[in-house]
Protein backbone atom coordinates (compact mmCIF):
# COMPACT_ATOMS: atom_id res chain seq x y z
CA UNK A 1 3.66 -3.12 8.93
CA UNK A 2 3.68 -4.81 5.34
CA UNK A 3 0.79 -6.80 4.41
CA UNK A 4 0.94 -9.91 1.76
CA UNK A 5 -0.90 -12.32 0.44
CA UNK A 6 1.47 -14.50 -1.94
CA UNK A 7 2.92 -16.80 0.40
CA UNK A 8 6.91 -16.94 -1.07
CA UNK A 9 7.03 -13.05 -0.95
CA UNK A 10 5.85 -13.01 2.24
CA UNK A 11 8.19 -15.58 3.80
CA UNK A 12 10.65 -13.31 1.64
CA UNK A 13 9.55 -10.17 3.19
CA UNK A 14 8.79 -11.62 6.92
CA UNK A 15 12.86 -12.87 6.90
CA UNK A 16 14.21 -9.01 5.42
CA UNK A 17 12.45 -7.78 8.30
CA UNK A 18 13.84 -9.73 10.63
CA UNK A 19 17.05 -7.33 9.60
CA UNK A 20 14.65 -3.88 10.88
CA UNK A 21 13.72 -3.39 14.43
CA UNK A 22 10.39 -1.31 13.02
CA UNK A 23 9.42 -3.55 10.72
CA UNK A 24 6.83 -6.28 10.77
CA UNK A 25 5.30 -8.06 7.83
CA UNK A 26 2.17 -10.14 8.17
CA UNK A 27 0.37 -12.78 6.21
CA UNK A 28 -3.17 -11.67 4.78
CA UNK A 29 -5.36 -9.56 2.12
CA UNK A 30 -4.86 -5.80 2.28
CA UNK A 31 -8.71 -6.26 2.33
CA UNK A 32 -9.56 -7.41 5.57
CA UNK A 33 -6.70 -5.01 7.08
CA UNK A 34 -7.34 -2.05 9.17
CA UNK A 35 -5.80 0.53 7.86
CA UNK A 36 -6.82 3.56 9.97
CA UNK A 37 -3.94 3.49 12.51
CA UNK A 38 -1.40 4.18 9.89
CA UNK A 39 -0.32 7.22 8.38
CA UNK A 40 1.08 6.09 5.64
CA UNK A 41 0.08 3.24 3.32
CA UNK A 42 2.62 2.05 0.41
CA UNK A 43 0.83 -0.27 -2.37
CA UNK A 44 2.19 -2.25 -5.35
CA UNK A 45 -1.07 -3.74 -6.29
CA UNK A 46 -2.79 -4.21 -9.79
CA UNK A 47 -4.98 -1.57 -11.08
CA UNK A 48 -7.95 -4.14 -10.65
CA UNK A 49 -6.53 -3.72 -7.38
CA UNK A 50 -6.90 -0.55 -6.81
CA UNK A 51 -9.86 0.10 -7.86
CA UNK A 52 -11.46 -2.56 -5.40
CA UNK A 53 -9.83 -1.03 -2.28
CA UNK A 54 -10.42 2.98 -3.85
CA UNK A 55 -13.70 3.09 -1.89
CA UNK A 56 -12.31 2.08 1.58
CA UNK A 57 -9.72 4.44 1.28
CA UNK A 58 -11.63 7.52 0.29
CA UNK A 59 -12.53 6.48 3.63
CA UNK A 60 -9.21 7.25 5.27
CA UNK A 61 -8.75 10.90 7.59
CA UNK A 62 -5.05 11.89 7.03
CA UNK A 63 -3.04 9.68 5.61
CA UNK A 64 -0.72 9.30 2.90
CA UNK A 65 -1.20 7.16 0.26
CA UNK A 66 1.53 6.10 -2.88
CA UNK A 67 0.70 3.56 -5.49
CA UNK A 68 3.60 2.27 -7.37
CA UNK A 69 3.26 1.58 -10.91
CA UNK A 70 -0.48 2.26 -11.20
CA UNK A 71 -2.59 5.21 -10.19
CA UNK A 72 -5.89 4.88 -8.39
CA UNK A 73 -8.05 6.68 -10.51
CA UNK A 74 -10.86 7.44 -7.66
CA UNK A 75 -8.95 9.61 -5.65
CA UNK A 76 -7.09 12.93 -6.27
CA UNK A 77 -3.60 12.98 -7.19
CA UNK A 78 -1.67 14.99 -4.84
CA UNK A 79 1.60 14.38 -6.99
CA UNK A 80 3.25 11.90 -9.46
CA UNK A 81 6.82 10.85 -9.43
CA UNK A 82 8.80 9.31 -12.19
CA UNK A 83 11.11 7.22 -11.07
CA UNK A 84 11.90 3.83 -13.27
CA UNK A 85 8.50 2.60 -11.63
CA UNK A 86 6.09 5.89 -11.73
CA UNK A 87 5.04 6.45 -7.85
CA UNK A 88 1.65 8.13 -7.36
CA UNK A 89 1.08 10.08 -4.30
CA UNK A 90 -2.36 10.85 -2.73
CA UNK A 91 -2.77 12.81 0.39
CA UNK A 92 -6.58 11.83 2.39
């Protein structure tokens, strides 16, 4: 499930989902989601960003978390990948 907050990306996202039987975008803050059923959590957020939702995540029991572009520098990088956009990969 994708999560935004900007209201033309998420009409943007909510219609390319529409394509994907698995997929399902909501409108909202990443803040006042629940993120514990998910295994995985994907986030393109500002380091400002980051940094405000570090503490609830440290929170998380086994998931996988990757932060495109910026790296959340309260948890422990598990790896870093360098694609055009650097993807950093934490494992909880």
């Amino acid at each position: 499930m994708g999560v935004e907050l900007s209201p033309v990306l998420f009409i943007f996202s909510f219609l390319r989902a529409k394509l994907f039987r698995n997929v399902r975008v909501k409108f909202g803050s990443i803040f006042r989601t629940d993120l514990s059923n998910f295994d995985f959590v994907y986030m393109f957020l500002s380091p400002v960003a980051n940094k405000l939702l570090a503490p609830y995540l440290k929170d998380l029991k086994r998931k996988t978390i990757i932060s495109n572009s910026f790296p959340i520098e309260e948890l422990k990088l598990a790896k870093r990948v360098d694609l055009s956009q650097p993807l950093f990969i934490y494992k909880l």
